[in-house]
N, C-alpha and C. Protein backbone atom coordinates (compact mmCIF):
# COMPACT_ATOMS: atom_id res chain seq x y z
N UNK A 1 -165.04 -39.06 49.20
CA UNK A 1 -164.58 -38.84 47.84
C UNK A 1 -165.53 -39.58 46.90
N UNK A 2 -166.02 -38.96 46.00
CA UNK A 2 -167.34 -39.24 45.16
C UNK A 2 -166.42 -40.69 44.17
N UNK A 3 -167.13 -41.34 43.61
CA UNK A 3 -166.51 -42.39 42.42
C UNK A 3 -165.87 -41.95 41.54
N UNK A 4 -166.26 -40.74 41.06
CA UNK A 4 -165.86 -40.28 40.06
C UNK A 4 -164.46 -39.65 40.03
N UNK A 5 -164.19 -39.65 41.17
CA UNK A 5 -162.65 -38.89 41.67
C UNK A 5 -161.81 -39.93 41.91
N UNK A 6 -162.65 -40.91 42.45
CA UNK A 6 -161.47 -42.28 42.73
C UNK A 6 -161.32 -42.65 41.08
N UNK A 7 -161.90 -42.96 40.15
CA UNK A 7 -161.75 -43.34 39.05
C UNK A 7 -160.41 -42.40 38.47
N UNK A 8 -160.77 -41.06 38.17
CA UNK A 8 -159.39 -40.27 37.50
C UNK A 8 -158.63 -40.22 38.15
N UNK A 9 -158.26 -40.12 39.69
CA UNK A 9 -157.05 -40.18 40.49
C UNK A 9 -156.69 -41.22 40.12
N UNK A 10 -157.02 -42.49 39.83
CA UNK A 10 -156.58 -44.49 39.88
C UNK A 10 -155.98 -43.83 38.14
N UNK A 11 -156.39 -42.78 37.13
CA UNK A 11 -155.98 -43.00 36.02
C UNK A 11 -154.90 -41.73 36.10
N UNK A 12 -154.80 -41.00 36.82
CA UNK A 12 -153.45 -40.41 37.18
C UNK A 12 -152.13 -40.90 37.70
N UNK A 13 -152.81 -41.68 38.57
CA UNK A 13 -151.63 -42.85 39.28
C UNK A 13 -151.22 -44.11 38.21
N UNK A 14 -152.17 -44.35 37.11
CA UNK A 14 -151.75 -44.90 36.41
C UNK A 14 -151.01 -44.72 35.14
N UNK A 15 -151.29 -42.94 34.47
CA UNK A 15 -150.24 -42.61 33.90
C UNK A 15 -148.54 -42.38 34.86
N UNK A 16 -148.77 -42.39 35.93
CA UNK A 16 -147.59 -41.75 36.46
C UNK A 16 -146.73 -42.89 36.23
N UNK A 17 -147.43 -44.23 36.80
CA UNK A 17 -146.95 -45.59 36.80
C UNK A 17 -146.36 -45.73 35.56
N UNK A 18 -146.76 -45.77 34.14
CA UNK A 18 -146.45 -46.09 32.80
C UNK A 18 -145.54 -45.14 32.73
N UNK A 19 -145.53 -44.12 32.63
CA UNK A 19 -144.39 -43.01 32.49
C UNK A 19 -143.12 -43.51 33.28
N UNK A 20 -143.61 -43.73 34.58
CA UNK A 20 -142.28 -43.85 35.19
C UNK A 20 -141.55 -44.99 34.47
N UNK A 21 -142.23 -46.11 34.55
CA UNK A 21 -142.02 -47.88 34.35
C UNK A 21 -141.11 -47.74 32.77
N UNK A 22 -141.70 -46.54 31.91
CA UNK A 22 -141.31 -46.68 30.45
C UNK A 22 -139.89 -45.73 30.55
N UNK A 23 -140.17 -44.82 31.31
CA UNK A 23 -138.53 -44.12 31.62
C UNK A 23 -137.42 -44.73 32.38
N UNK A 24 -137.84 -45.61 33.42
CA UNK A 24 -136.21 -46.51 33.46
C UNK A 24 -136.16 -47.75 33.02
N UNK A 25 -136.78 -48.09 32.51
CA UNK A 25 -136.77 -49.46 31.77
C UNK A 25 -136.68 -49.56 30.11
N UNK A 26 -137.11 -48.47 29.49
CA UNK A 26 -136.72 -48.29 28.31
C UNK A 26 -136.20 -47.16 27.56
N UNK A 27 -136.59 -45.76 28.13
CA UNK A 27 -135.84 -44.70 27.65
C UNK A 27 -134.59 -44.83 28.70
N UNK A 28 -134.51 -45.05 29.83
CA UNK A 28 -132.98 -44.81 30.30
C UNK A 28 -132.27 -46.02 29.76
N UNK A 29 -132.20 -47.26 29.12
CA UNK A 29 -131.39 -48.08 28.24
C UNK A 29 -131.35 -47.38 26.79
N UNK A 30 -132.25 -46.93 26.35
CA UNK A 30 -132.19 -46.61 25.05
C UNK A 30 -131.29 -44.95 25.18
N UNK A 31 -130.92 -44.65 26.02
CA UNK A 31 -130.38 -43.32 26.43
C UNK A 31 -128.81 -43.75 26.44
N UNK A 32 -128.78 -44.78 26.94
CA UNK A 32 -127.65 -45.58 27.46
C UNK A 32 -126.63 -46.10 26.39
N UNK A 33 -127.46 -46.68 25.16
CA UNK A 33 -127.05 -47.38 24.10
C UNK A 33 -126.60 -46.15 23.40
N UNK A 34 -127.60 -44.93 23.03
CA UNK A 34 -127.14 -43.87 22.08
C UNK A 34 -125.53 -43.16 22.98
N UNK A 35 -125.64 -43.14 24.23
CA UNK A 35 -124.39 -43.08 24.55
C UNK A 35 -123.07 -43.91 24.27
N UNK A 36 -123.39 -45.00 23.76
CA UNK A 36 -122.30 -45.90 23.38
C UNK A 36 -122.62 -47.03 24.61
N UNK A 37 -123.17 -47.14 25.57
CA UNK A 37 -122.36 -47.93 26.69
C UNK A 37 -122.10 -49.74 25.77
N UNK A 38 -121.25 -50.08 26.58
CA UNK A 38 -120.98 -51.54 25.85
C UNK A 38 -122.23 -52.32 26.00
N UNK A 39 -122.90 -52.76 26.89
CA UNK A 39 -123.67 -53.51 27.48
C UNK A 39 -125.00 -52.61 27.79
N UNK A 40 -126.06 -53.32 27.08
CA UNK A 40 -127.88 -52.19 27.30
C UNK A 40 -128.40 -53.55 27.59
N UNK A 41 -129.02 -53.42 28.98
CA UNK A 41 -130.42 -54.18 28.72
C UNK A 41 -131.28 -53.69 29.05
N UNK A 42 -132.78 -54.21 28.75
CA UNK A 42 -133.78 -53.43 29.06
C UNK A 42 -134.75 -55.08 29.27
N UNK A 43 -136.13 -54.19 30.02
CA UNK A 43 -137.20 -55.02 30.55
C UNK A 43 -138.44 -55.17 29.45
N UNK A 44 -138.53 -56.57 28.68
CA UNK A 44 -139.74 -56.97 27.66
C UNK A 44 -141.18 -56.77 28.51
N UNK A 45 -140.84 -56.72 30.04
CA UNK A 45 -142.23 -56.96 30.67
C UNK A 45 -142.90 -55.10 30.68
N UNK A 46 -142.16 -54.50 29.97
CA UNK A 46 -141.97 -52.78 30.06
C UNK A 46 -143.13 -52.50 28.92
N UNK A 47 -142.44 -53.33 27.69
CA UNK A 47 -143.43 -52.93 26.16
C UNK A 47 -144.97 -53.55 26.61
N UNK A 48 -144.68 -54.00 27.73
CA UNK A 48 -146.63 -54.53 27.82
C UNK A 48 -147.23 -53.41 28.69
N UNK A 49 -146.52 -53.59 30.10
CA UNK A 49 -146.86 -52.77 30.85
C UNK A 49 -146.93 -50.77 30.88
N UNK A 50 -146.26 -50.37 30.21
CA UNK A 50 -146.11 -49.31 29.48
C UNK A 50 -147.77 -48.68 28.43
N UNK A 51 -147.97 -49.41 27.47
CA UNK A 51 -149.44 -49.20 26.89
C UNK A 51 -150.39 -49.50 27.28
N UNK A 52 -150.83 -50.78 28.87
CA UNK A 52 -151.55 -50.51 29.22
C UNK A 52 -151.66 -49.82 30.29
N UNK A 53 -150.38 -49.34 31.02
CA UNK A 53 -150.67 -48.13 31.62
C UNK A 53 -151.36 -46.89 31.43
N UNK A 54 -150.67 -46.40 30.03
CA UNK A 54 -151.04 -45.46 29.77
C UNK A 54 -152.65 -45.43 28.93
N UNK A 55 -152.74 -46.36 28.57
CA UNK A 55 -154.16 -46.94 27.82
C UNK A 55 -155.20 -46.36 28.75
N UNK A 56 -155.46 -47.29 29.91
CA UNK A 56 -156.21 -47.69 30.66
C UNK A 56 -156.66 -46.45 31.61
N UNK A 57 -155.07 -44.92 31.86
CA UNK A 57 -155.26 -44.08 32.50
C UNK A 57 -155.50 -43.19 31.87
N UNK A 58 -155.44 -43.11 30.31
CA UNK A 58 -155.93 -42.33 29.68
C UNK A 58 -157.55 -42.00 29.60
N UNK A 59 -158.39 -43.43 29.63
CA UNK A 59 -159.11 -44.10 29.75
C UNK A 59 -160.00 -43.70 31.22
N UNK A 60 -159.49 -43.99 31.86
CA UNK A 60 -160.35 -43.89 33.18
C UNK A 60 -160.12 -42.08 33.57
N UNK A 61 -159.30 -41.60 33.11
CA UNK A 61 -158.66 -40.19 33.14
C UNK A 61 -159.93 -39.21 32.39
N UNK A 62 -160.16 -39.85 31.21
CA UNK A 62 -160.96 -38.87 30.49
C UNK A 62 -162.11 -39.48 30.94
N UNK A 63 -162.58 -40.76 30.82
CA UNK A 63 -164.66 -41.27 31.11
C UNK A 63 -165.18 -42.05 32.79
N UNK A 64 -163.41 -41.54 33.53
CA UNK A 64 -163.81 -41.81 35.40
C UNK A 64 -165.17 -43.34 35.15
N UNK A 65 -165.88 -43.30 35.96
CA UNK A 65 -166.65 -44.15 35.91
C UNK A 65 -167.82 -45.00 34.76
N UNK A 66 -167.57 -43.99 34.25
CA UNK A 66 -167.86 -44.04 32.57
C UNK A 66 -167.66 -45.34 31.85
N UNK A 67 -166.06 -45.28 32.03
CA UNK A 67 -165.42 -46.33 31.30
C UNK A 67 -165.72 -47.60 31.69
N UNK A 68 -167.36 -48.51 31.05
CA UNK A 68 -167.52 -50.10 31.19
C UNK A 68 -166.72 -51.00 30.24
N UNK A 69 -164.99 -51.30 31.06
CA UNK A 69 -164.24 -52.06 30.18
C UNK A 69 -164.66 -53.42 30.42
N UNK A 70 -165.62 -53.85 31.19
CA UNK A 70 -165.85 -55.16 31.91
C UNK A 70 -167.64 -55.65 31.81
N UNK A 71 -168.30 -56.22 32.23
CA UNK A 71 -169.88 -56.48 32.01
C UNK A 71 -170.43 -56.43 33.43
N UNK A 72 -171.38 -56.45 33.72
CA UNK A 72 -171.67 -55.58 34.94
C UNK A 72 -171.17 -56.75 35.95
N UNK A 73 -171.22 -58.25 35.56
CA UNK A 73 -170.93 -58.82 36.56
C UNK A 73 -169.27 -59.29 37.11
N UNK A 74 -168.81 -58.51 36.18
CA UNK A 74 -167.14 -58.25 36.32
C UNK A 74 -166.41 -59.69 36.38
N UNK A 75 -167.09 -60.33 35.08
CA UNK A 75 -166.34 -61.55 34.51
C UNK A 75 -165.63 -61.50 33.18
N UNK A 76 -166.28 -60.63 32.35
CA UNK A 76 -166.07 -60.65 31.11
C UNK A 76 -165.83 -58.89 30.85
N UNK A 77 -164.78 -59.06 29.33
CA UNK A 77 -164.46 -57.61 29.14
C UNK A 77 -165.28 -57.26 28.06
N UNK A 78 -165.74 -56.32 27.93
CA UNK A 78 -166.88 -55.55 27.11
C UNK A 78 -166.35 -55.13 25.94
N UNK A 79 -167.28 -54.83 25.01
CA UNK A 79 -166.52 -54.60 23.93
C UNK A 79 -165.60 -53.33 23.76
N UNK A 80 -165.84 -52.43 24.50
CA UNK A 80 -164.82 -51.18 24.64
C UNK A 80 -163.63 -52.25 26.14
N UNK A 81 -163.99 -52.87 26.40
CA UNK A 81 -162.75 -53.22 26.41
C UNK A 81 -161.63 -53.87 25.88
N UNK A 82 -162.70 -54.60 25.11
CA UNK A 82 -162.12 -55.35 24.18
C UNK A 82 -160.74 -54.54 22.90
N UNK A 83 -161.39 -53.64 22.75
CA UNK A 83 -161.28 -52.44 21.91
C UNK A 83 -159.88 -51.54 22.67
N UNK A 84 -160.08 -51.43 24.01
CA UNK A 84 -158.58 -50.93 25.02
C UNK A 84 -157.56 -51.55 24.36
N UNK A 85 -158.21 -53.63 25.00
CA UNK A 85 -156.99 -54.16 24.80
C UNK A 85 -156.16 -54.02 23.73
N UNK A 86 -156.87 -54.32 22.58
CA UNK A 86 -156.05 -54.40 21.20
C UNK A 86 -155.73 -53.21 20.84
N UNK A 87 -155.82 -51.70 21.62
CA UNK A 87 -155.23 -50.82 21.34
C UNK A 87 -153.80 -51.11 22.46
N UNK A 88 -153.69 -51.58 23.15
CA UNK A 88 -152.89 -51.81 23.53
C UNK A 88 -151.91 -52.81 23.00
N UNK A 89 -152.57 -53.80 22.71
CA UNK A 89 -151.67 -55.03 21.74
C UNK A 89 -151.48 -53.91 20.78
N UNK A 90 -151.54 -53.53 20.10
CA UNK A 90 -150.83 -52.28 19.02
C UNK A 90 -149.69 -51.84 19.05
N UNK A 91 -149.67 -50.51 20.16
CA UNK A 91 -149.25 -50.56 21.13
C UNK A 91 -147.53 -50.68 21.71
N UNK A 92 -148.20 -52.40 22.16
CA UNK A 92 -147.36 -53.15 22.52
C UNK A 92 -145.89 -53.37 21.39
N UNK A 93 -147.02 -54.11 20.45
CA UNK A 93 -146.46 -54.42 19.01
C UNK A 93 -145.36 -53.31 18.61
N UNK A 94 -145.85 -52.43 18.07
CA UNK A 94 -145.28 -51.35 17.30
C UNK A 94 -144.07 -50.53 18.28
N UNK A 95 -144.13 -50.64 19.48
CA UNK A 95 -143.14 -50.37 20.60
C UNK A 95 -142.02 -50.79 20.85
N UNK A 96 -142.10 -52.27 20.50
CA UNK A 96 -141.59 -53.43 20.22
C UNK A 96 -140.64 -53.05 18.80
N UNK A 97 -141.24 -52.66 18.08
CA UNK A 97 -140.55 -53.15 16.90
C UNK A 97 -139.72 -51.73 16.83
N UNK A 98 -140.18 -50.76 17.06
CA UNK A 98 -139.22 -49.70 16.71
C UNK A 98 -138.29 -49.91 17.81
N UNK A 99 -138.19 -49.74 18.86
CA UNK A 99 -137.22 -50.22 20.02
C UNK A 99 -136.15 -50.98 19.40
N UNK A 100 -136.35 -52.03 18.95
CA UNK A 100 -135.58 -53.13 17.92
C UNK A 100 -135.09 -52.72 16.89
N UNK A 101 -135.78 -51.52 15.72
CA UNK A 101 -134.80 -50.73 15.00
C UNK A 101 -133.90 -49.83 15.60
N UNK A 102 -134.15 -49.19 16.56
CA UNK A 102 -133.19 -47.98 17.12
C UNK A 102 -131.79 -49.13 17.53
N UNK A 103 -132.20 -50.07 18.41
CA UNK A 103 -130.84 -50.77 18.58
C UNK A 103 -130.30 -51.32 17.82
N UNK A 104 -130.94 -52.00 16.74
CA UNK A 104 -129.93 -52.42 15.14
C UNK A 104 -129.44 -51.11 14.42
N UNK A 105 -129.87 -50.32 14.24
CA UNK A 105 -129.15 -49.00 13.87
C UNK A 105 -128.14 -48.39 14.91
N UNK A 106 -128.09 -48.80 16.11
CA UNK A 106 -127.06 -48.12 17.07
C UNK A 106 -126.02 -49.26 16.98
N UNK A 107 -126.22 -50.52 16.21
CA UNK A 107 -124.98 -51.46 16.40
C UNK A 107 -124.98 -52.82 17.02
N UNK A 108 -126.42 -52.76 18.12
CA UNK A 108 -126.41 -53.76 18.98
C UNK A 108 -127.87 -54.76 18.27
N UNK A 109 -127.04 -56.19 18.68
CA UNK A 109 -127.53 -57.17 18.29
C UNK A 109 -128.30 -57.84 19.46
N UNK A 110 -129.76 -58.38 19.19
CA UNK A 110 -130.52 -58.83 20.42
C UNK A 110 -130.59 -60.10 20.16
């Protein structure tokens, strides 16, 4: 299997990962709450892991080997990675905060 196939398969497996991780950890609570249930919790380690899932497989999905998020000697992150991350801190952020309006508008206090 050439590099270039291990690269977009690793960013297929990594959207699948974020998709899944963001559907029971935050759309099935937030599904939960609009149902009324008394009691929602959900996983903070979700709003991280969630954007750079999907970041990173979007990422390796569309530029496979392409994508130098790192410097050749794979210590330091490059400036397009640099550039991932804080699309991800974004992201993160803004995921965060609407999540937090939908449940103050449904009633529940965090």
């Amino acid at each position: 299997m050439s590099d270039s196939v291990k690269y977009r398969l690793g960013g297929v497996i990594l959207l699948l990962v974020g998709l899944a991780v963001g559907w029971f950890f935050l759309v099935g609570p937030l599904q939960a709450a609009q149902g009324g249930a008394a009691e929602v919790s959900y996983s903070l380690r979700a709003f991280i892991a969630v954007p750079l899932c999907l970041v990173f497989g979007l990422g390796f999905l569309a530029m496979g080997p392409a994508l130098h998020y790192r410097n050749d000697a794979h210590t330091n992150l490059s400036v397009t990675g640099w550039v991932l991350f804080a699309v991800v801190a974004l992201l993160t952020a803004a995921g965060y905060v609407w999540f937090q309006q939908q449940f103050t508008a449904l009633g529940y206090v965090s």
